[in-house]
C-alpha atoms as a PDB file:
ATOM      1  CA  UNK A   1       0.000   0.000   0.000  1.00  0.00           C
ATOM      2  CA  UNK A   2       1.113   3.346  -0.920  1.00  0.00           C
ATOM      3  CA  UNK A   3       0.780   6.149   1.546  1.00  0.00           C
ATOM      4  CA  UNK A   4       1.500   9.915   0.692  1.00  0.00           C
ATOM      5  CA  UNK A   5       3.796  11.673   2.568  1.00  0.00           C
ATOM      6  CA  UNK A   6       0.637  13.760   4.730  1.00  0.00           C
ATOM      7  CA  UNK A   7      -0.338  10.011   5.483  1.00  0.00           C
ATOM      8  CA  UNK A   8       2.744   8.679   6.684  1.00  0.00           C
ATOM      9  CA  UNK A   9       3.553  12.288   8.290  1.00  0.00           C
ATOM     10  CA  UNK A  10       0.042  11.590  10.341  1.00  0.00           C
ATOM     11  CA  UNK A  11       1.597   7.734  11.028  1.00  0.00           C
ATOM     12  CA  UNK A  12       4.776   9.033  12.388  1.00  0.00           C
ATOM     13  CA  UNK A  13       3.145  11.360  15.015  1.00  0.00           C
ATOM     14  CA  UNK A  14       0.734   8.964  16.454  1.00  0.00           C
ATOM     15  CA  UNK A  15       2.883   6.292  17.229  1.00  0.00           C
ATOM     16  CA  UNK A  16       4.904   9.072  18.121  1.00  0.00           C
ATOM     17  CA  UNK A  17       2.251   9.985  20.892  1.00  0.00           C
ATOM     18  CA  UNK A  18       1.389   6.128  21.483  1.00  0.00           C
ATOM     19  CA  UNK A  19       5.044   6.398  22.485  1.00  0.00           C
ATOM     20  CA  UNK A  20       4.831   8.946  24.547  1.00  0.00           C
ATOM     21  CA  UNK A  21       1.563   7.467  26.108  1.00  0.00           C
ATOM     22  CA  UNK A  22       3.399   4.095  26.721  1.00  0.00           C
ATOM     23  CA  UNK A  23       6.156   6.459  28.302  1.00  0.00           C
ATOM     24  CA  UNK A  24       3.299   7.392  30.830  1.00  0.00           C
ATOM     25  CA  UNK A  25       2.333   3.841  31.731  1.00  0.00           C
ATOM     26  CA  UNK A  26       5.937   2.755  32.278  1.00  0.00           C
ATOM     27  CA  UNK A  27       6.390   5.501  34.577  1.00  0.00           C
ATOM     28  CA  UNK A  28       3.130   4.051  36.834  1.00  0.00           C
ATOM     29  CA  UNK A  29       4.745   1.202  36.462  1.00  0.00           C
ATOM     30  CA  UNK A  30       8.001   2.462  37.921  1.00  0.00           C
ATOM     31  CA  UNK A  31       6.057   4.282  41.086  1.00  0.00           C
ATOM     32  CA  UNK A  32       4.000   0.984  42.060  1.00  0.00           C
ATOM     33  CA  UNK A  33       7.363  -0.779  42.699  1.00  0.00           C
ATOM     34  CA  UNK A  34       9.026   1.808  43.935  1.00  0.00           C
ATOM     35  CA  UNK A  35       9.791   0.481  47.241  1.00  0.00           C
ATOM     36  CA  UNK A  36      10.793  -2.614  45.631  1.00  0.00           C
ATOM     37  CA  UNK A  37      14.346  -3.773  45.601  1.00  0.00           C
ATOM     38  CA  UNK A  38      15.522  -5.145  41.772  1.00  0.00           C
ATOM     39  CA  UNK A  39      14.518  -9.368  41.812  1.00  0.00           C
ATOM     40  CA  UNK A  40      12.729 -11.381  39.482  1.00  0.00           C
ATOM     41  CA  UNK A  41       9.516  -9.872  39.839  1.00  0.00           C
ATOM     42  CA  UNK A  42      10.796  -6.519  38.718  1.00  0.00           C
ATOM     43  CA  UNK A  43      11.852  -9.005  35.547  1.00  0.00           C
ATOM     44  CA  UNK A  44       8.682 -10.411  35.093  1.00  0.00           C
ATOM     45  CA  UNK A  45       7.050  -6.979  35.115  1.00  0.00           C
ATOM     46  CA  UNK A  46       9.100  -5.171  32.479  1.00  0.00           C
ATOM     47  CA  UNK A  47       8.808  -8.471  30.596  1.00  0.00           C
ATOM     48  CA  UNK A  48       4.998  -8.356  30.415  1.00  0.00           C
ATOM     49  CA  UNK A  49       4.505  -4.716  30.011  1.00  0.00           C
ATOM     50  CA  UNK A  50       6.817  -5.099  26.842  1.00  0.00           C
ATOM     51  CA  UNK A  51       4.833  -7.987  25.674  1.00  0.00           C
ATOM     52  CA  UNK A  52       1.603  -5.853  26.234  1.00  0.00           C
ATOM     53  CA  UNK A  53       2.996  -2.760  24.093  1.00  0.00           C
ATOM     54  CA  UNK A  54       3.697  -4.445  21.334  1.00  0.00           C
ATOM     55  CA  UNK A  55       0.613  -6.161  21.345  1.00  0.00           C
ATOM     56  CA  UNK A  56      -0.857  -2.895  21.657  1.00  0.00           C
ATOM     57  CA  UNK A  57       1.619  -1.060  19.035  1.00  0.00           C
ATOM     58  CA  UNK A  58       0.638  -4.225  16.624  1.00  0.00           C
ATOM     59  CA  UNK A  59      -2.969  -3.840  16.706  1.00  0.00           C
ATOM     60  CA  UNK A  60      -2.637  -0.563  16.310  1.00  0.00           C
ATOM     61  CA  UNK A  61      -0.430  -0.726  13.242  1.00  0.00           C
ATOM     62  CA  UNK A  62      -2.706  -3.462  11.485  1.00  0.00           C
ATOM     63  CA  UNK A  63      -6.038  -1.245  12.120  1.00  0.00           C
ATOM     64  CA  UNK A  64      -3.985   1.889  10.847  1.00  0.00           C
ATOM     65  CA  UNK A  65      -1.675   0.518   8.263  1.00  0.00           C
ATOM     66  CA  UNK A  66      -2.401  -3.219   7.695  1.00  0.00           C
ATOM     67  CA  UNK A  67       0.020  -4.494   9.511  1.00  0.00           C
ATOM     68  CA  UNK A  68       2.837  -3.040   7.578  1.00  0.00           C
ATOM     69  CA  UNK A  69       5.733  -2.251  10.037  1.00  0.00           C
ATOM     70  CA  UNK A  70       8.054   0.787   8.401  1.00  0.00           C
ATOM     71  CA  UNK A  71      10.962   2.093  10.524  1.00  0.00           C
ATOM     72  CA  UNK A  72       9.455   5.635  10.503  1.00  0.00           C
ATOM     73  CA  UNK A  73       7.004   3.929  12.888  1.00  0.00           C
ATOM     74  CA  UNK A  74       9.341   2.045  14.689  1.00  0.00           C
ATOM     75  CA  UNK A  75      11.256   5.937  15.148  1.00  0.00           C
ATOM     76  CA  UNK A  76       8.129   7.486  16.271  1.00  0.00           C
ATOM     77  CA  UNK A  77       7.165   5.292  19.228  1.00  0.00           C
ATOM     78  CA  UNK A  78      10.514   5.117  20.368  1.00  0.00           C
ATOM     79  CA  UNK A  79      11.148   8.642  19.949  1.00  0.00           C
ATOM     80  CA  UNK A  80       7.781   9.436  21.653  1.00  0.00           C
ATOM     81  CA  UNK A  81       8.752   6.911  24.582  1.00  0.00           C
ATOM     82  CA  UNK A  82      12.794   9.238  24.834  1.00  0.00           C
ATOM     83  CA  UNK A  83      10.801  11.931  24.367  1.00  0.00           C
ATOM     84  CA  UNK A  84       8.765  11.820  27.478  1.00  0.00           C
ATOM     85  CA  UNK A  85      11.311  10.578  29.467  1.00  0.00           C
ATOM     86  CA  UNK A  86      13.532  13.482  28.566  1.00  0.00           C
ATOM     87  CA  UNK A  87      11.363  16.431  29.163  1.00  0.00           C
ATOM     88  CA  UNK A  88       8.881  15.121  31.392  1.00  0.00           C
ATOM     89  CA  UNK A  89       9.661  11.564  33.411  1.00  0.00           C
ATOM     90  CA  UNK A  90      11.374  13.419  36.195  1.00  0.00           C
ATOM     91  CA  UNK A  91       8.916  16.279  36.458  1.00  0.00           C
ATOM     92  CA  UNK A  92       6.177  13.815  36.805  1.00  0.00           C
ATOM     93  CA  UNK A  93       7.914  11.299  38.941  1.00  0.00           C
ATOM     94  CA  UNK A  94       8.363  14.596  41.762  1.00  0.00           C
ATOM     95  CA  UNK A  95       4.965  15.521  41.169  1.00  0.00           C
ATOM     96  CA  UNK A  96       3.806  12.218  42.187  1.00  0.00           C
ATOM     97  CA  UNK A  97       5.928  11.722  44.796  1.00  0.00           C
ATOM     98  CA  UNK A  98       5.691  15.024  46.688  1.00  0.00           C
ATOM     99  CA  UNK A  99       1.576  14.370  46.160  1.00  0.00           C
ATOM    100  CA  UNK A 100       1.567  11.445  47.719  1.00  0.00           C
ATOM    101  CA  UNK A 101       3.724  12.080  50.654  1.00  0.00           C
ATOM    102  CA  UNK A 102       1.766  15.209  51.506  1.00  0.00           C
ATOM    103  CA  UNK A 103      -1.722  13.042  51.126  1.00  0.00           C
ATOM    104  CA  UNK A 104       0.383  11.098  53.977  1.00  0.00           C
ATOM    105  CA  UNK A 105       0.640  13.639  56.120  1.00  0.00           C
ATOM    106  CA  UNK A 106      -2.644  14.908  55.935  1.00  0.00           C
ATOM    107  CA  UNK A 107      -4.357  11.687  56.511  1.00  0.00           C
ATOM    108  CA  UNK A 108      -1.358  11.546  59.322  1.00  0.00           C
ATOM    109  CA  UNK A 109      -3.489  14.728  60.655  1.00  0.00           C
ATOM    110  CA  UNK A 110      -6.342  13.364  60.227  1.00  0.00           C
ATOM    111  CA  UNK A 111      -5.869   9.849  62.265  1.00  0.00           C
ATOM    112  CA  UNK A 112      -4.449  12.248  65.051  1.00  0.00           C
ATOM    113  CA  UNK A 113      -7.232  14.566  65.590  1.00  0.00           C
ATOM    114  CA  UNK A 114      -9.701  11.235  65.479  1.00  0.00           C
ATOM    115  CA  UNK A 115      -7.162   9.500  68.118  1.00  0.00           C
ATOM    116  CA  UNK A 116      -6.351  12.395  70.643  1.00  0.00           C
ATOM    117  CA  UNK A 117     -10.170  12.897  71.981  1.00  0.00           C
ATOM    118  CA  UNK A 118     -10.538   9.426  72.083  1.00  0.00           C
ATOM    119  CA  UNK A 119      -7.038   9.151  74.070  1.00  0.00           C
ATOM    120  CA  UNK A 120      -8.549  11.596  76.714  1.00  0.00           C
ATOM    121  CA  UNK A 121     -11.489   9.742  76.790  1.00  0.00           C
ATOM    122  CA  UNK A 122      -9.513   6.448  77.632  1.00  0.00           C
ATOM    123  CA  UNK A 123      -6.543   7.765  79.613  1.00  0.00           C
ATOM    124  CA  UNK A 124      -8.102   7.072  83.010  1.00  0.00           C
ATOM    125  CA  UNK A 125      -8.091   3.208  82.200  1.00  0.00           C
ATOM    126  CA  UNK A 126      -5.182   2.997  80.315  1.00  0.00           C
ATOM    127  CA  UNK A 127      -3.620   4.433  83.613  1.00  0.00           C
ATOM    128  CA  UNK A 128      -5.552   1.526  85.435  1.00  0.00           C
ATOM    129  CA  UNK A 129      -3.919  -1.448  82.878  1.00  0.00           C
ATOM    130  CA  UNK A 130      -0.711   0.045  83.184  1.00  0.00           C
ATOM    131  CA  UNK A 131      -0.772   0.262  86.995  1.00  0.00           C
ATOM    132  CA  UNK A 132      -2.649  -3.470  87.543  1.00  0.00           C
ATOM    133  CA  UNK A 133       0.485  -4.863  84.934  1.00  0.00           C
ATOM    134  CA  UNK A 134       2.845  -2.794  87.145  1.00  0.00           C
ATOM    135  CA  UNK A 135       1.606  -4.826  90.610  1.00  0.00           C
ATOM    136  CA  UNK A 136       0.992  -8.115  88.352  1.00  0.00           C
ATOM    137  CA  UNK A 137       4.918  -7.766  87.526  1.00  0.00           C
ATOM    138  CA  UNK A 138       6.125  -7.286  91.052  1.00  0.00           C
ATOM    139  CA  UNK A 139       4.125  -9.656  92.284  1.00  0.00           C
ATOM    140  CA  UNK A 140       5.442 -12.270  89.577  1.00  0.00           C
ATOM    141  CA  UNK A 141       9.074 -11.464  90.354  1.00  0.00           C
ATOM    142  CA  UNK A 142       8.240 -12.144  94.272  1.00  0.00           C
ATOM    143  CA  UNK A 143       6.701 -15.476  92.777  1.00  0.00           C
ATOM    144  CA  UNK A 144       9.819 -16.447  90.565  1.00  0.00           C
ATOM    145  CA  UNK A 145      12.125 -15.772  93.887  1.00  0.00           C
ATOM    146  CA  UNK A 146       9.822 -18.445  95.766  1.00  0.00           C
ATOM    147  CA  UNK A 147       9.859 -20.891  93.088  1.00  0.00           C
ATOM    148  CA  UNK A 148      13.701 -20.422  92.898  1.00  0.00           C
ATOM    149  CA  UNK A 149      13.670 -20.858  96.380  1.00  0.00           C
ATOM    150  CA  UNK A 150      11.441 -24.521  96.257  1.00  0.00           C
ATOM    151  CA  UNK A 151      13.422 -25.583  93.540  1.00  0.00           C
ATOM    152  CA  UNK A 152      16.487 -25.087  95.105  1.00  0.00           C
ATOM    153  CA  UNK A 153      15.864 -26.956  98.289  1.00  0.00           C
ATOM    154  CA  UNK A 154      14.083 -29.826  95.992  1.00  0.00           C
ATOM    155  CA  UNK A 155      17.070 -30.698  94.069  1.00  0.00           C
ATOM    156  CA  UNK A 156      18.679 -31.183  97.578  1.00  0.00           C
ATOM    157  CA  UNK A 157      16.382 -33.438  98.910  1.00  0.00           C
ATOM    158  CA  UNK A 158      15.226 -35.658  95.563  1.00  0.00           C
ATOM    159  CA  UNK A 159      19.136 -35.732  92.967  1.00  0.00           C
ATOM    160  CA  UNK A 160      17.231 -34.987  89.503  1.00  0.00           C
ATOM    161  CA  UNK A 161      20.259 -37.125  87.807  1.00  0.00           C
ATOM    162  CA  UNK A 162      18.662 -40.324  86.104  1.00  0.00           C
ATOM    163  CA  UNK A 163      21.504 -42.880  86.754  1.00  0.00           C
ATOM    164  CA  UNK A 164      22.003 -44.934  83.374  1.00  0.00           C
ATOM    165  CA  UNK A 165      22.030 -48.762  83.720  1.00  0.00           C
ATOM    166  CA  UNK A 166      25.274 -50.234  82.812  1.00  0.00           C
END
Protein backbone atom coordinates (compact mmCIF):
# COMPACT_ATOMS: atom_id res chain seq x y z
CA UNK A 1 0.00 0.00 0.00
CA UNK A 2 1.11 3.35 -0.92
CA UNK A 3 0.78 6.15 1.55
CA UNK A 4 1.50 9.92 0.69
CA UNK A 5 3.80 11.67 2.57
CA UNK A 6 0.64 13.76 4.73
CA UNK A 7 -0.34 10.01 5.48
CA UNK A 8 2.74 8.68 6.68
CA UNK A 9 3.55 12.29 8.29
CA UNK A 10 0.04 11.59 10.34
CA UNK A 11 1.60 7.73 11.03
CA UNK A 12 4.78 9.03 12.39
CA UNK A 13 3.14 11.36 15.02
CA UNK A 14 0.73 8.96 16.45
CA UNK A 15 2.88 6.29 17.23
CA UNK A 16 4.90 9.07 18.12
CA UNK A 17 2.25 9.99 20.89
CA UNK A 18 1.39 6.13 21.48
CA UNK A 19 5.04 6.40 22.49
CA UNK A 20 4.83 8.95 24.55
CA UNK A 21 1.56 7.47 26.11
CA UNK A 22 3.40 4.10 26.72
CA UNK A 23 6.16 6.46 28.30
CA UNK A 24 3.30 7.39 30.83
CA UNK A 25 2.33 3.84 31.73
CA UNK A 26 5.94 2.76 32.28
CA UNK A 27 6.39 5.50 34.58
CA UNK A 28 3.13 4.05 36.83
CA UNK A 29 4.74 1.20 36.46
CA UNK A 30 8.00 2.46 37.92
CA UNK A 31 6.06 4.28 41.09
CA UNK A 32 4.00 0.98 42.06
CA UNK A 33 7.36 -0.78 42.70
CA UNK A 34 9.03 1.81 43.93
CA UNK A 35 9.79 0.48 47.24
CA UNK A 36 10.79 -2.61 45.63
CA UNK A 37 14.35 -3.77 45.60
CA UNK A 38 15.52 -5.14 41.77
CA UNK A 39 14.52 -9.37 41.81
CA UNK A 40 12.73 -11.38 39.48
CA UNK A 41 9.52 -9.87 39.84
CA UNK A 42 10.80 -6.52 38.72
CA UNK A 43 11.85 -9.01 35.55
CA UNK A 44 8.68 -10.41 35.09
CA UNK A 45 7.05 -6.98 35.12
CA UNK A 46 9.10 -5.17 32.48
CA UNK A 47 8.81 -8.47 30.60
CA UNK A 48 5.00 -8.36 30.41
CA UNK A 49 4.50 -4.72 30.01
CA UNK A 50 6.82 -5.10 26.84
CA UNK A 51 4.83 -7.99 25.67
CA UNK A 52 1.60 -5.85 26.23
CA UNK A 53 3.00 -2.76 24.09
CA UNK A 54 3.70 -4.45 21.33
CA UNK A 55 0.61 -6.16 21.34
CA UNK A 56 -0.86 -2.89 21.66
CA UNK A 57 1.62 -1.06 19.03
CA UNK A 58 0.64 -4.22 16.62
CA UNK A 59 -2.97 -3.84 16.71
CA UNK A 60 -2.64 -0.56 16.31
CA UNK A 61 -0.43 -0.73 13.24
CA UNK A 62 -2.71 -3.46 11.49
CA UNK A 63 -6.04 -1.25 12.12
CA UNK A 64 -3.99 1.89 10.85
CA UNK A 65 -1.67 0.52 8.26
CA UNK A 66 -2.40 -3.22 7.70
CA UNK A 67 0.02 -4.49 9.51
CA UNK A 68 2.84 -3.04 7.58
CA UNK A 69 5.73 -2.25 10.04
CA UNK A 70 8.05 0.79 8.40
CA UNK A 71 10.96 2.09 10.52
CA UNK A 72 9.46 5.63 10.50
CA UNK A 73 7.00 3.93 12.89
CA UNK A 74 9.34 2.05 14.69
CA UNK A 75 11.26 5.94 15.15
CA UNK A 76 8.13 7.49 16.27
CA UNK A 77 7.16 5.29 19.23
CA UNK A 78 10.51 5.12 20.37
CA UNK A 79 11.15 8.64 19.95
CA UNK A 80 7.78 9.44 21.65
CA UNK A 81 8.75 6.91 24.58
CA UNK A 82 12.79 9.24 24.83
CA UNK A 83 10.80 11.93 24.37
CA UNK A 84 8.76 11.82 27.48
CA UNK A 85 11.31 10.58 29.47
CA UNK A 86 13.53 13.48 28.57
CA UNK A 87 11.36 16.43 29.16
CA UNK A 88 8.88 15.12 31.39
CA UNK A 89 9.66 11.56 33.41
CA UNK A 90 11.37 13.42 36.19
CA UNK A 91 8.92 16.28 36.46
CA UNK A 92 6.18 13.82 36.80
CA UNK A 93 7.91 11.30 38.94
CA UNK A 94 8.36 14.60 41.76
CA UNK A 95 4.96 15.52 41.17
CA UNK A 96 3.81 12.22 42.19
CA UNK A 97 5.93 11.72 44.80
CA UNK A 98 5.69 15.02 46.69
CA UNK A 99 1.58 14.37 46.16
CA UNK A 100 1.57 11.44 47.72
CA UNK A 101 3.72 12.08 50.65
CA UNK A 102 1.77 15.21 51.51
CA UNK A 103 -1.72 13.04 51.13
CA UNK A 104 0.38 11.10 53.98
CA UNK A 105 0.64 13.64 56.12
CA UNK A 106 -2.64 14.91 55.94
CA UNK A 107 -4.36 11.69 56.51
CA UNK A 108 -1.36 11.55 59.32
CA UNK A 109 -3.49 14.73 60.65
CA UNK A 110 -6.34 13.36 60.23
CA UNK A 111 -5.87 9.85 62.27
CA UNK A 112 -4.45 12.25 65.05
CA UNK A 113 -7.23 14.57 65.59
CA UNK A 114 -9.70 11.23 65.48
CA UNK A 115 -7.16 9.50 68.12
CA UNK A 116 -6.35 12.40 70.64
CA UNK A 117 -10.17 12.90 71.98
CA UNK A 118 -10.54 9.43 72.08
CA UNK A 119 -7.04 9.15 74.07
CA UNK A 120 -8.55 11.60 76.71
CA UNK A 121 -11.49 9.74 76.79
CA UNK A 122 -9.51 6.45 77.63
CA UNK A 123 -6.54 7.77 79.61
CA UNK A 124 -8.10 7.07 83.01
CA UNK A 125 -8.09 3.21 82.20
CA UNK A 126 -5.18 3.00 80.31
CA UNK A 127 -3.62 4.43 83.61
CA UNK A 128 -5.55 1.53 85.44
CA UNK A 129 -3.92 -1.45 82.88
CA UNK A 130 -0.71 0.05 83.18
CA UNK A 131 -0.77 0.26 87.00
CA UNK A 132 -2.65 -3.47 87.54
CA UNK A 133 0.49 -4.86 84.93
CA UNK A 134 2.85 -2.79 87.14
CA UNK A 135 1.61 -4.83 90.61
CA UNK A 136 0.99 -8.11 88.35
CA UNK A 137 4.92 -7.77 87.53
CA UNK A 138 6.12 -7.29 91.05
CA UNK A 139 4.13 -9.66 92.28
CA UNK A 140 5.44 -12.27 89.58
CA UNK A 141 9.07 -11.46 90.35
CA UNK A 142 8.24 -12.14 94.27
CA UNK A 143 6.70 -15.48 92.78
CA UNK A 144 9.82 -16.45 90.56
CA UNK A 145 12.12 -15.77 93.89
CA UNK A 146 9.82 -18.44 95.77
CA UNK A 147 9.86 -20.89 93.09
CA UNK A 148 13.70 -20.42 92.90
CA UNK A 149 13.67 -20.86 96.38
CA UNK A 150 11.44 -24.52 96.26
CA UNK A 151 13.42 -25.58 93.54
CA UNK A 152 16.49 -25.09 95.11
CA UNK A 153 15.86 -26.96 98.29
CA UNK A 154 14.08 -29.83 95.99
CA UNK A 155 17.07 -30.70 94.07
CA UNK A 156 18.68 -31.18 97.58
CA UNK A 157 16.38 -33.44 98.91
CA UNK A 158 15.23 -35.66 95.56
CA UNK A 159 19.14 -35.73 92.97
CA UNK A 160 17.23 -34.99 89.50
CA UNK A 161 20.26 -37.12 87.81
CA UNK A 162 18.66 -40.32 86.10
CA UNK A 163 21.50 -42.88 86.75
CA UNK A 164 22.00 -44.93 83.37
CA UNK A 165 22.03 -48.76 83.72
CA UNK A 166 25.27 -50.23 82.81
Amino acid sequence: MILSMNEQGLIFLFMGVLGFFFGIIYDIFRLLRFGIKVSLICYIEDFLFWVAASFFVLGSLVTINFGEVRAYMIFGFFGGMALYFIILSDIVMSFVLKSAALFAKILMSIGRAVMFPLKKLFSPFIKLINLIKLLLKKRAKCGIIKVKKVMEAAKEKFPWKIKKPK
